[in-house]
Protein backbone atom coordinates (compact mmCIF):
# COMPACT_ATOMS: atom_id res chain seq x y z
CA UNK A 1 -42.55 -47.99 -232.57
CA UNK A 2 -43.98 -47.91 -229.22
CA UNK A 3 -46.89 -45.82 -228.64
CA UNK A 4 -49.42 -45.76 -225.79
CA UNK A 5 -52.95 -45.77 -227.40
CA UNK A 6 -55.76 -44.58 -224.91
CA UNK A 7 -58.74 -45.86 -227.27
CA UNK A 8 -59.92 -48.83 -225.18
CA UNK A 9 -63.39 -50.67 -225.33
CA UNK A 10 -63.70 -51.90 -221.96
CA UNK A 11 -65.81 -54.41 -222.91
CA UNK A 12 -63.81 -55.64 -225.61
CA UNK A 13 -60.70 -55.75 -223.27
CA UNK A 14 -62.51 -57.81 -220.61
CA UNK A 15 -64.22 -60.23 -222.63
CA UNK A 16 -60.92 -60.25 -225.08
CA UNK A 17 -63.34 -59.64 -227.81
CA UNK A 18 -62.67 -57.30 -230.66
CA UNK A 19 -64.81 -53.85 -230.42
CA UNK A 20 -68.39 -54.08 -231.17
CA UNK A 21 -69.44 -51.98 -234.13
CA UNK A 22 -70.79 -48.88 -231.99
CA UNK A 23 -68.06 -46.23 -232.01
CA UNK A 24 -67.37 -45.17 -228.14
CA UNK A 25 -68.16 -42.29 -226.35
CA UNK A 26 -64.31 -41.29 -226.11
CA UNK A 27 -64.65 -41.80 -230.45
CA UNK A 28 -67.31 -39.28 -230.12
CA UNK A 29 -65.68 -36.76 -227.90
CA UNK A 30 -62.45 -36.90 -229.89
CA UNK A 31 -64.59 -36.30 -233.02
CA UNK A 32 -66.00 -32.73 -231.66
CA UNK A 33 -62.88 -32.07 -229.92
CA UNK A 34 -61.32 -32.76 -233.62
CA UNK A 35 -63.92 -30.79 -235.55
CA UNK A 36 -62.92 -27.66 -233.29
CA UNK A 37 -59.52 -28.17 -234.35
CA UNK A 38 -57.86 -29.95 -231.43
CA UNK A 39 -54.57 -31.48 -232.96
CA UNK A 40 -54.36 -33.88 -230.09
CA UNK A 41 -57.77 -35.12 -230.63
CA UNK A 42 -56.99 -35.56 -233.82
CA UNK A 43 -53.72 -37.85 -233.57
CA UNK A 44 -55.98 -39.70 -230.72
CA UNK A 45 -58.53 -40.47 -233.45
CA UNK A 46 -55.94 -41.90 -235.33
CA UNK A 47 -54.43 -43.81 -233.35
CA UNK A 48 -58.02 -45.99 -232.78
CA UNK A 49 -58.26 -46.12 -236.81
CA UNK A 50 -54.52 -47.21 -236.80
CA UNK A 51 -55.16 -49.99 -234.05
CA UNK A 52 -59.36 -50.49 -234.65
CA UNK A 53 -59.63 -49.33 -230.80
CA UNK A 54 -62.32 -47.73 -229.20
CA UNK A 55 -65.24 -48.99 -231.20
CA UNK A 56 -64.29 -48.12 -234.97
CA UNK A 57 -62.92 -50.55 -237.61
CA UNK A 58 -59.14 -50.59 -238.22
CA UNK A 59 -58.44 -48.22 -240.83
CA UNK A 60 -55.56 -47.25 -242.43
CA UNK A 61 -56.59 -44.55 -244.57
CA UNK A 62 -58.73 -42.82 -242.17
CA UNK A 63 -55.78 -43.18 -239.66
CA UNK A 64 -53.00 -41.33 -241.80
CA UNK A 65 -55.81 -38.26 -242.79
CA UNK A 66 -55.74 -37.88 -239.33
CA UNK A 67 -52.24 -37.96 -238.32
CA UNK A 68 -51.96 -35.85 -241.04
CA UNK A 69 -54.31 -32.92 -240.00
CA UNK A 70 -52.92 -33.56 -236.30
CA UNK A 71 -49.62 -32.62 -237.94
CA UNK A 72 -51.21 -30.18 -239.53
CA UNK A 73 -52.21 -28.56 -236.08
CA UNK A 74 -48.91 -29.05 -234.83
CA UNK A 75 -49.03 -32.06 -232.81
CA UNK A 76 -45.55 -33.49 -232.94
CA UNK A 77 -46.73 -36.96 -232.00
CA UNK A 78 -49.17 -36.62 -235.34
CA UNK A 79 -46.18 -35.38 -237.12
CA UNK A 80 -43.59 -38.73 -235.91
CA UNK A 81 -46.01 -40.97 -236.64
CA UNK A 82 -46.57 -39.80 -240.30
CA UNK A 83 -42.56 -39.23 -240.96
């Protein structure tokens, strides 16, 4: 499955270092767009959880709940990626 995932920690990516522990700004902006009820927000948050991008820990679980309220929304993406 080829996806392009837009959570990037530039510092990670130019020291080719893994993400430090601090979520990212773009983390935080996709979390209030998310909490408003953005759908594409919300399959962008999971798609750091799903690759531990943009300063948060790879997570599985966290990345399905929110592929699955992306779907949810109506983001087809979301709804792909879940099956």
């Amino acid at each position: 499955m080829a996806m392009a995932f837009i959570c990037l920690n530039a510092n990670a990516q130019a020291q080719n270092t893994a993400p430090g522990p601090r979520a990212s700004v773009e983390i935080t902006e996709y979390e209030q767009q998310a909490a408003a009820g953005d759908g594409e927000a919300m399959r962008k948050l999971a798609q750091c959880y799903e690759q531990g991008t943009g300063g948060v820990s790879r997570d599985l679980k966290e990345a399905w709940k929110w592929y699955g309220l992306a779907a949810q929304e109506g983001d087809l993406e979301a709804e792909y990626n879940i099956g």
